[in-house]
Protein backbone atom coordinates (compact mmCIF):
# COMPACT_ATOMS: atom_id res chain seq x y z
CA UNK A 1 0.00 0.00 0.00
CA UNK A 2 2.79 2.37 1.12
CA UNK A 3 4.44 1.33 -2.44
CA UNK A 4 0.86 2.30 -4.10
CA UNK A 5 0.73 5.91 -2.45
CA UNK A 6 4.62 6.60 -3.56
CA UNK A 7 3.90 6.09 -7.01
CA UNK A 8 0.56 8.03 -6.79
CA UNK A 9 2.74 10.41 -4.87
CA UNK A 10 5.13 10.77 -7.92
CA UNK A 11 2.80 10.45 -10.30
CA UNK A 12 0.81 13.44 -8.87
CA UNK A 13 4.59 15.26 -8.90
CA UNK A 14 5.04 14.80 -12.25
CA UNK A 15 1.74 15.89 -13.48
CA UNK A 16 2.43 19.05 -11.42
CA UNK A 17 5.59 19.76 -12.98
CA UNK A 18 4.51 19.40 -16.16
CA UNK A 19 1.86 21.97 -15.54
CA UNK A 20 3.95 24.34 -14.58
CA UNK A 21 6.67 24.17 -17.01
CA UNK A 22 4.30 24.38 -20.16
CA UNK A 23 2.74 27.75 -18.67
CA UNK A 24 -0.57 25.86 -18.79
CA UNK A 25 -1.61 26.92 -15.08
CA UNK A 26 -3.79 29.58 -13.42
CA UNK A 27 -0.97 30.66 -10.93
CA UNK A 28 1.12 32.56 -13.49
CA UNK A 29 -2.59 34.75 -13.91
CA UNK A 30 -2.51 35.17 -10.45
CA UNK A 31 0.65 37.27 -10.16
CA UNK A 32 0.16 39.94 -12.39
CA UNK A 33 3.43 40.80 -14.17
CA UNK A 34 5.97 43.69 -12.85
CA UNK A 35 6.50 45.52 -16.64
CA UNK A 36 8.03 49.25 -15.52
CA UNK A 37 7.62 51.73 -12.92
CA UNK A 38 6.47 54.92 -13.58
CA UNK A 39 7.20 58.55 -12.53
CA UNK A 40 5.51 59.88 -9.35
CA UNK A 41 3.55 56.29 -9.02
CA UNK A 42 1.93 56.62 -12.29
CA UNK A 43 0.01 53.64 -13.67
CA UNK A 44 0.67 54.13 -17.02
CA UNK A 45 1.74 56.42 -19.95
CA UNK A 46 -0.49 58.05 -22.63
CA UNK A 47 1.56 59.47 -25.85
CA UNK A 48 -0.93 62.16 -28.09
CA UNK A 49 0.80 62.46 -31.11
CA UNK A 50 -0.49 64.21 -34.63
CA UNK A 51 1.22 63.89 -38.09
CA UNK A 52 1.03 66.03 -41.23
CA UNK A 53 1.58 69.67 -39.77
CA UNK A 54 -2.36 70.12 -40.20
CA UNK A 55 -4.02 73.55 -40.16
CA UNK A 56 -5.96 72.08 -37.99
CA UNK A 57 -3.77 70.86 -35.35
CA UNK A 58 -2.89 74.27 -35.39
CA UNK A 59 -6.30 75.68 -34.58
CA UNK A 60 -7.54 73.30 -32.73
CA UNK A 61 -5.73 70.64 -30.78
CA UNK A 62 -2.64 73.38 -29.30
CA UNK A 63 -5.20 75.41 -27.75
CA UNK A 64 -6.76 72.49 -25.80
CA UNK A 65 -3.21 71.22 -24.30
CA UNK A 66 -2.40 74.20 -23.65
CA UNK A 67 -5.63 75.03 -21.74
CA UNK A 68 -5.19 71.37 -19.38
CA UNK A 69 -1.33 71.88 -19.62
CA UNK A 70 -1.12 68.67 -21.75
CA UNK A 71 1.79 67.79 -24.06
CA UNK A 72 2.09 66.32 -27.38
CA UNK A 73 3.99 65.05 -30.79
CA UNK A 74 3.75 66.68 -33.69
CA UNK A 75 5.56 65.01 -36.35
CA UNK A 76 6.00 67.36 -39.29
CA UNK A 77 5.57 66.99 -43.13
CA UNK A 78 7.75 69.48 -44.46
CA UNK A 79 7.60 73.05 -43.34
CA UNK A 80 5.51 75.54 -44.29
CA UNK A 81 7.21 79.04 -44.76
CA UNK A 82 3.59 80.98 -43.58
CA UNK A 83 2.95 77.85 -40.23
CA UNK A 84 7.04 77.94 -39.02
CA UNK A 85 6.71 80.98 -36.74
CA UNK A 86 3.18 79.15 -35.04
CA UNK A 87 5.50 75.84 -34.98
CA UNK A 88 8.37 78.04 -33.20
CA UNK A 89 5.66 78.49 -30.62
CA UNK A 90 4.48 75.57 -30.57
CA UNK A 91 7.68 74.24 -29.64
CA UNK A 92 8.34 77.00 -27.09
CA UNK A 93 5.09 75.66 -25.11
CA UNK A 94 6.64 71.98 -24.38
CA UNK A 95 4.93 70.21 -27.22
CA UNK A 96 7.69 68.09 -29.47
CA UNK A 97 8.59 68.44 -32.84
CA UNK A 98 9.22 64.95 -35.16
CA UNK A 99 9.87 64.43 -38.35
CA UNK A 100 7.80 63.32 -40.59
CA UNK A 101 9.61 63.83 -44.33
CA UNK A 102 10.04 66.22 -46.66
CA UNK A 103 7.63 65.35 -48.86
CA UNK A 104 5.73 62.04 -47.36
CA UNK A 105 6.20 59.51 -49.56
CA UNK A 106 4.15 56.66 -49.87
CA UNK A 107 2.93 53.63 -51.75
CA UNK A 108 0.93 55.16 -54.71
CA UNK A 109 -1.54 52.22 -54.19
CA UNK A 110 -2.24 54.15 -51.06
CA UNK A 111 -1.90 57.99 -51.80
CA UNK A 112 -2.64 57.63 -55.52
CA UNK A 113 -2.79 61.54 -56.05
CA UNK A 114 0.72 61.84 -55.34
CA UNK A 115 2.98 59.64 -57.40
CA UNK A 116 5.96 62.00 -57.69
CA UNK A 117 6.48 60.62 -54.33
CA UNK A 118 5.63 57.20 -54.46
CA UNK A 119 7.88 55.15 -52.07
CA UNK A 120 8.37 52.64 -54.41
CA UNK A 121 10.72 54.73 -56.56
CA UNK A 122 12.37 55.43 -53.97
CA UNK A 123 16.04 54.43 -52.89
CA UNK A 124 17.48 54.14 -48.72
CA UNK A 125 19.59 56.43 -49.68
CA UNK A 126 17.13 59.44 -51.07
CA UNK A 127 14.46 58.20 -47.47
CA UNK A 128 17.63 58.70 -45.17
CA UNK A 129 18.39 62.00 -47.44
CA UNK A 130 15.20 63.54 -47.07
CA UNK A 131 14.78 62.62 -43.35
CA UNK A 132 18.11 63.99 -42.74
CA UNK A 133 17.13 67.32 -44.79
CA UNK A 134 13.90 67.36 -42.43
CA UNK A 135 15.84 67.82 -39.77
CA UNK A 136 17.84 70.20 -40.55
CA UNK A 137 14.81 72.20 -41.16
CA UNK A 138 13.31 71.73 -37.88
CA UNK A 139 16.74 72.44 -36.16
CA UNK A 140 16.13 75.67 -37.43
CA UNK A 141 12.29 76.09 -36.30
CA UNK A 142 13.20 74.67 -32.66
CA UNK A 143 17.23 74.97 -32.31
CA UNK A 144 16.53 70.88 -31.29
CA UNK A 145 19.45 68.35 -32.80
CA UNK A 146 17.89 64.82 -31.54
CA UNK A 147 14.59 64.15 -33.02
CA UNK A 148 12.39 61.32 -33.29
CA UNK A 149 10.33 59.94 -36.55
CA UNK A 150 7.19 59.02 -37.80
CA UNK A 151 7.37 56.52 -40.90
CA UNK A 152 4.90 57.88 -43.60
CA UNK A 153 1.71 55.69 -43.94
CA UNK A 154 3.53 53.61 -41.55
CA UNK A 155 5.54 51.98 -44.14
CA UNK A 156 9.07 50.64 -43.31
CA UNK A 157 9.84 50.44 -46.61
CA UNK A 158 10.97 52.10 -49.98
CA UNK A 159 11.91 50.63 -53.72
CA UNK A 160 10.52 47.07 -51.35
CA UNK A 161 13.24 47.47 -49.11
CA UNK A 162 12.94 48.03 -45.31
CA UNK A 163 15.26 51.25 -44.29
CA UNK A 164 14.52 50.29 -40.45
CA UNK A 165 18.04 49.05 -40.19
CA UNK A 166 19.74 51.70 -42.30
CA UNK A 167 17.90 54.36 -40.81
CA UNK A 168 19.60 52.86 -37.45
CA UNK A 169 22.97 53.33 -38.70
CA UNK A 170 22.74 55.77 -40.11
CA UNK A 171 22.56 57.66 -36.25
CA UNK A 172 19.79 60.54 -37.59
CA UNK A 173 16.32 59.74 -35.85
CA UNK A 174 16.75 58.53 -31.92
CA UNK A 175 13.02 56.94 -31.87
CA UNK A 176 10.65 55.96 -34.02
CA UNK A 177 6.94 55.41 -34.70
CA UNK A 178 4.74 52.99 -36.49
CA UNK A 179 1.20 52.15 -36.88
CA UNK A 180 -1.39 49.66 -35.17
CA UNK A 181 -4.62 49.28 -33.56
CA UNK A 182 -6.50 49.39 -30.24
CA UNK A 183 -4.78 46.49 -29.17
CA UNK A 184 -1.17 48.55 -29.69
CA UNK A 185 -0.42 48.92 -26.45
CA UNK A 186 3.47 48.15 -25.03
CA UNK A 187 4.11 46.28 -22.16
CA UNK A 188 7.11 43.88 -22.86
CA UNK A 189 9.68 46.86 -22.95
CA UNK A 190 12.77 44.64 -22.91
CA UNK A 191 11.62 43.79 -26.42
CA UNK A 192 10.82 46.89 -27.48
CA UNK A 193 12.67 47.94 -30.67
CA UNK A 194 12.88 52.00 -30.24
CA UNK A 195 12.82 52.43 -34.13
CA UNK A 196 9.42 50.34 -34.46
CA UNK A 197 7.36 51.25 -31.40
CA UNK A 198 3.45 50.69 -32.11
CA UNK A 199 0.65 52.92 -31.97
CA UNK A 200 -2.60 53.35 -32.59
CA UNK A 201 -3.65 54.66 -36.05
CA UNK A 202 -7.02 56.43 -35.60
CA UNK A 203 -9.71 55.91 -38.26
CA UNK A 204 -12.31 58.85 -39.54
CA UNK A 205 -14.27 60.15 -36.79
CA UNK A 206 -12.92 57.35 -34.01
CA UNK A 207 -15.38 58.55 -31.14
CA UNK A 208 -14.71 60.01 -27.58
CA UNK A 209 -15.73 56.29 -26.32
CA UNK A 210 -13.03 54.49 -28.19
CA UNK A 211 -10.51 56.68 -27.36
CA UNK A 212 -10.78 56.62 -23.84
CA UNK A 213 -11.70 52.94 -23.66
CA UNK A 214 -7.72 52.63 -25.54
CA UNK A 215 -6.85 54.94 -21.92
CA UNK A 216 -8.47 52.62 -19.66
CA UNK A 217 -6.96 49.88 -21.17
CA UNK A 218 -3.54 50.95 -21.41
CA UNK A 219 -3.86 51.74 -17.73
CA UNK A 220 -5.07 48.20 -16.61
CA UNK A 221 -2.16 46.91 -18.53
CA UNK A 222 0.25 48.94 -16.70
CA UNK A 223 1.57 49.56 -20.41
CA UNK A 224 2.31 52.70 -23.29
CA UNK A 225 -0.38 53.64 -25.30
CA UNK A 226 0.42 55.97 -27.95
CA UNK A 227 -2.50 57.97 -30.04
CA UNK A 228 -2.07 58.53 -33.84
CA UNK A 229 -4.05 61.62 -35.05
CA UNK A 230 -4.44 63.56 -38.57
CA UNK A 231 -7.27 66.14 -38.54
CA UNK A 232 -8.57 67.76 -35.37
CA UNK A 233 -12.00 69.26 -36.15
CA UNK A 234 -10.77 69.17 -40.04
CA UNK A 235 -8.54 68.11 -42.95
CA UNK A 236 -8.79 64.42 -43.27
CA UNK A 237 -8.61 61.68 -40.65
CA UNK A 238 -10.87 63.80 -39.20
CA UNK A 239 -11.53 63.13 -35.39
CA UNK A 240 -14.10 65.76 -34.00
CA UNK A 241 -12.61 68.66 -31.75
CA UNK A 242 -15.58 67.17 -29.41
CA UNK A 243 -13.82 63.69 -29.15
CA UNK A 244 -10.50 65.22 -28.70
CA UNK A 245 -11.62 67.35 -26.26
CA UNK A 246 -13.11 64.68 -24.54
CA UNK A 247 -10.29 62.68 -24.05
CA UNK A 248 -7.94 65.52 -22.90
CA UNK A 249 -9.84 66.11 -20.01
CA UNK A 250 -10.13 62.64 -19.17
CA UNK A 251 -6.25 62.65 -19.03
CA UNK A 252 -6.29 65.78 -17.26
CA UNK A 253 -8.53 64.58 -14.81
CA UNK A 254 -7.05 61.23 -13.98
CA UNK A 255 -3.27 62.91 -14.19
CA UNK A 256 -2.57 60.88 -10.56
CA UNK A 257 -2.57 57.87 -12.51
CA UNK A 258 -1.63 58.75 -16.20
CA UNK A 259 1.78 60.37 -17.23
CA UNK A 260 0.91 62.39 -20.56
CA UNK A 261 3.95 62.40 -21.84
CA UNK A 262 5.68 63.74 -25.46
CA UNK A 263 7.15 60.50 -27.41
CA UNK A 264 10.71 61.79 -26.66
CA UNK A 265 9.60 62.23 -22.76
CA UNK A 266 8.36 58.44 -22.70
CA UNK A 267 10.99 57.05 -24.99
CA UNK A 268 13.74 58.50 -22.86
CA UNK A 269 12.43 56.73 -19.46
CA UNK A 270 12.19 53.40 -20.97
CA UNK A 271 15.57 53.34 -22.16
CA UNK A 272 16.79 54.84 -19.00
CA UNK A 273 14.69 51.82 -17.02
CA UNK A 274 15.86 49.37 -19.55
CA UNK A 275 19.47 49.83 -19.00
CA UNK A 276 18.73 49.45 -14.76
């Protein structure tokens, strides 16, 4: 009998074990896991960024960080002789300025009404030019020499070629952005690479709901969340100034637990933490 219970015993053991190494077990649910520790006990970080230079970024998202002290990412398509001196000052309030291009190139399958800068003529060398022109540019708008990037379309590549790597060598953009979803939110930060960091890519007229539901999630996940806007109120990609508004005082008032930071700002700390 004693025999009996040792190999029920063992048998129990092994059954246990197996459990446990295949990740097939409700403990590892139970302990939720430790991904990165905020500033000033935050529970996560939002990241508002807008692409394009829009007139309507201009006229209508500024004014509302400004007025709940909020900060954000504009990454800029060129530069627009008549818009540089409301850029300067956009700059001088906290906000960041990315770059975005020269000229935004993209597949003409998706912006068929510009083919003179359709991505697929074009070479890693003339991308990394143009970036690299782009920043000189805004070196002269915000007297700024690191900047960060936002890939056109979200495409990584050019001529079907990825430039992620080259545009890593080549030492001229410190972070970069990409596209995603609602489900774009990072939480393994050790795998984080800091020239393809996700976001979420807005469609037209995404409403107030959705955006703060993305908030509340990124929050419970202890995670980054990082907005992609166009249009404010206008142009194209058009989320309502009434959505927008929404969610910046949502932010504002639950600024105990969310650290509204610029893409730079958040970038920074996670390298920072990464290296402790």
């Amino acid at each position: 009998m004693n025999f009996m219970r040792n190999i029920s015993f063992w048998r129990f053991f092994a059954t246990l074990m197996a459990i446990v190494l295949t990740g097939n077990t409700p403990f590892a649910q139970v302990v939720p896991q430790q991904q990165i520790t905020w500033p000033n006990h935050k529970k996560a970080v939002i990241v508002l960024t807008y692409d394009d230079a829009l007139d309507s970024q201009l006229k209508n998202a500024i004014p509302e960080l400004n007025k709940l002290r909020l900060k954000g990412t504009f990454f800029l398509t060129g530069l627009n002789r008549d818009a540089t001196p409301q850029w300067r000052a956009v700059s001088r309030k906290g906000h960041e300025l990315g770059n975005h291009t020269l000229y935004h190139p993209c597949l003409s399958a998706t912006m068929p009404d510009n083919p003179a800068n359709d991505s697929g003529h074009y070479t890693i060398y003339g991308i990394l030019r143009e970036i690299d022109m782009q920043n000189n540019f805004l070196f002269a708008v915000d007297g700024k020499s690191v900047r960060t990037y936002a890939y056109p379309c979200t495409e990584t590549e050019v001529g079907g070629k990825s430039y992620v790597d080259s545009l890593r060598k080549a030492g001229i953009i410190k972070y970069a952005r990409i596209g995603g979803d609602a489900d774009a939110i990072v939480t393994d930060f050790k795998k984080l690479d800091p020239l393809l960091v996700p976001s979420y890519g807005l469609e037209e007229q995404t409403p107030a709901e959705k955006l703060i539901a993305f908030v509340k999630n990124t929050v419970q996940k202890g995670g980054m969340g990082i907005f992609m806007f166009h249009g404010i109120g206008g142009d194209y990609i058009t989320t309502s100034s009434e959505a927008h508004k929404e969610l910046l005082e949502y932010l504002a008032k639950n600024k105990k637990d969310i650290w509204v930071a610029t893409f730079r700002e958040a970038m920074d700390y996670i390298t920072k933490a990464n290296k402790g």
